[in-house]
Protein backbone atom coordinates (compact mmCIF):
# COMPACT_ATOMS: atom_id res chain seq x y z
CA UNK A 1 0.00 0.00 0.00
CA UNK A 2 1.33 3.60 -1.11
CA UNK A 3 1.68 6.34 1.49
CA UNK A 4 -0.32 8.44 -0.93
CA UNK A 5 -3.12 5.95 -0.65
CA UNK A 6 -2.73 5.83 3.13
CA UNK A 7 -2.95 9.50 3.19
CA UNK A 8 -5.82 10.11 0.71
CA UNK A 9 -7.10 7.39 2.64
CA UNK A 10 -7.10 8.48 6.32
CA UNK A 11 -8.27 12.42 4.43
CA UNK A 12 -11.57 10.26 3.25
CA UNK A 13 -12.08 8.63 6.57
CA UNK A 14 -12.63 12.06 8.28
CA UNK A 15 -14.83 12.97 4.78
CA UNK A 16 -17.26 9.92 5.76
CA UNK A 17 -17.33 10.96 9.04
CA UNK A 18 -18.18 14.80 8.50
CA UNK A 19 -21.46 16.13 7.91
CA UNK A 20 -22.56 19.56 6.30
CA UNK A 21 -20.78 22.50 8.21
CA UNK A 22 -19.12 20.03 10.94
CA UNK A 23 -15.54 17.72 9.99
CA UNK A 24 -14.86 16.08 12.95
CA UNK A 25 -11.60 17.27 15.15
CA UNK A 26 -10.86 13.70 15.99
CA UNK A 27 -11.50 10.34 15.16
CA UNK A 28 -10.95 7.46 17.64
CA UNK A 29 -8.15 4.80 17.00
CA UNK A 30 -10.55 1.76 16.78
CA UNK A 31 -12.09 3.79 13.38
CA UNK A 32 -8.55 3.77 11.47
CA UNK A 33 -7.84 0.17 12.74
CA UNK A 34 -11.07 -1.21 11.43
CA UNK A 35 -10.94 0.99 8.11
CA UNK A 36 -7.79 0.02 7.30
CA UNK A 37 -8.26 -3.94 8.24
CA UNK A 38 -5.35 -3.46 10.62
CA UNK A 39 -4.10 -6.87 12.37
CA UNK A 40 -2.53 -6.59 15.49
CA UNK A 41 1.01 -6.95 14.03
CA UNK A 42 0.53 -3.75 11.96
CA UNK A 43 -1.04 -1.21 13.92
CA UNK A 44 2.60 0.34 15.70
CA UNK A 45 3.70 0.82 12.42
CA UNK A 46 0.51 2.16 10.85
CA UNK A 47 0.28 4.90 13.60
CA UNK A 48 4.00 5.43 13.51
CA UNK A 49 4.08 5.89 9.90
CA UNK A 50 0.85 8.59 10.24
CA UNK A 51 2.48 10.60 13.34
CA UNK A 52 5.83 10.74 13.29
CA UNK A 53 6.96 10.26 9.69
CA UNK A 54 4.74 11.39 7.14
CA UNK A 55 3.19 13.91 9.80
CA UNK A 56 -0.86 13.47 8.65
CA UNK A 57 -2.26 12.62 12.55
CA UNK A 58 -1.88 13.72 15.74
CA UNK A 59 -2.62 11.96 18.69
CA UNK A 60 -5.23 13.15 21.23
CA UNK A 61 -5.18 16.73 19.73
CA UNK A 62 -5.26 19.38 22.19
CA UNK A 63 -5.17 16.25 25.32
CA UNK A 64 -1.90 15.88 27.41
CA UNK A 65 -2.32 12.11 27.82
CA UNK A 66 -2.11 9.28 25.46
CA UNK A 67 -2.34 5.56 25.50
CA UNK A 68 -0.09 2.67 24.98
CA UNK A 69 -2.74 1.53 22.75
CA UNK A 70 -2.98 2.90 19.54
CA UNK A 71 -6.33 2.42 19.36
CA UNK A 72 -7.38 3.93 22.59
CA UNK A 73 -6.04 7.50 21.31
CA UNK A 74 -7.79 9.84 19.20
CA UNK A 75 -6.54 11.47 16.11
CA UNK A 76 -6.97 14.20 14.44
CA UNK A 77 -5.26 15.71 10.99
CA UNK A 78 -2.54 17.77 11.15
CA UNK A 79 -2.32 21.60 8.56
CA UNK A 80 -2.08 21.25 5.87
CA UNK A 81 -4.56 18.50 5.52
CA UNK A 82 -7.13 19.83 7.80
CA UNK A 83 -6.99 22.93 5.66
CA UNK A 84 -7.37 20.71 2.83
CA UNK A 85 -10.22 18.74 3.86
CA UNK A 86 -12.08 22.01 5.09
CA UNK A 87 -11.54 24.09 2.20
CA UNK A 88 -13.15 20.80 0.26
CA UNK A 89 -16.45 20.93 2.07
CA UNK A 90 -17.00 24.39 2.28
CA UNK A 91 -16.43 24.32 -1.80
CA UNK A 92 -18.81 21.19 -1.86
CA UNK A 93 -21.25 23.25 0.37
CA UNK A 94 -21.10 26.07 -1.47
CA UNK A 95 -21.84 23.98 -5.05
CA UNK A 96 -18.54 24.89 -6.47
């Protein structure tokens, strides 16, 4: 699987969950794991991958704590892909 898919990919997974006027600020872990069909043996470096290198999620945004479990944490997308996603519904909204 291509980083660009994962990426595109976890950018549509907030788009499902949206609804007019409202993205969501965070998702829970469990949603990305079950999207992406994650087995156990994948999901450190699924979250890894998201965080710290390619720098699309953060965990528990605006939360001091954070799990040991991935998919106990919330995400949510880091600029410029909120911007991204944001500008695309308020275009969508808008009919353009």
């Amino acid at each position: 699987m291509s980083e660009t898919y994962l990426v595109e990919d976890c950018i549509q997974l907030f788009r499902n969950n949206s609804r007019p006027g409202y993205i969501p600020p965070h998702l829970p872990g469990s949603d990305f794991v079950e999207h992406f069909n994650l087995r156990q043996a994948d999901i450190d470096h699924f979250f890894n991958l998201m965080c710290y290198e390619l720098q699309v999620l953060s965990i528990n945004p605006q939360m001091d704590e954070s799990s040991y479990n991935w998919e106990e944490n919330d995400f949510g997308l880091l600029e410029p892909f909120k911007t991204q996603l944001e500008r695309e519904e308020k275009l969508k909204e808008l009919g353009i």
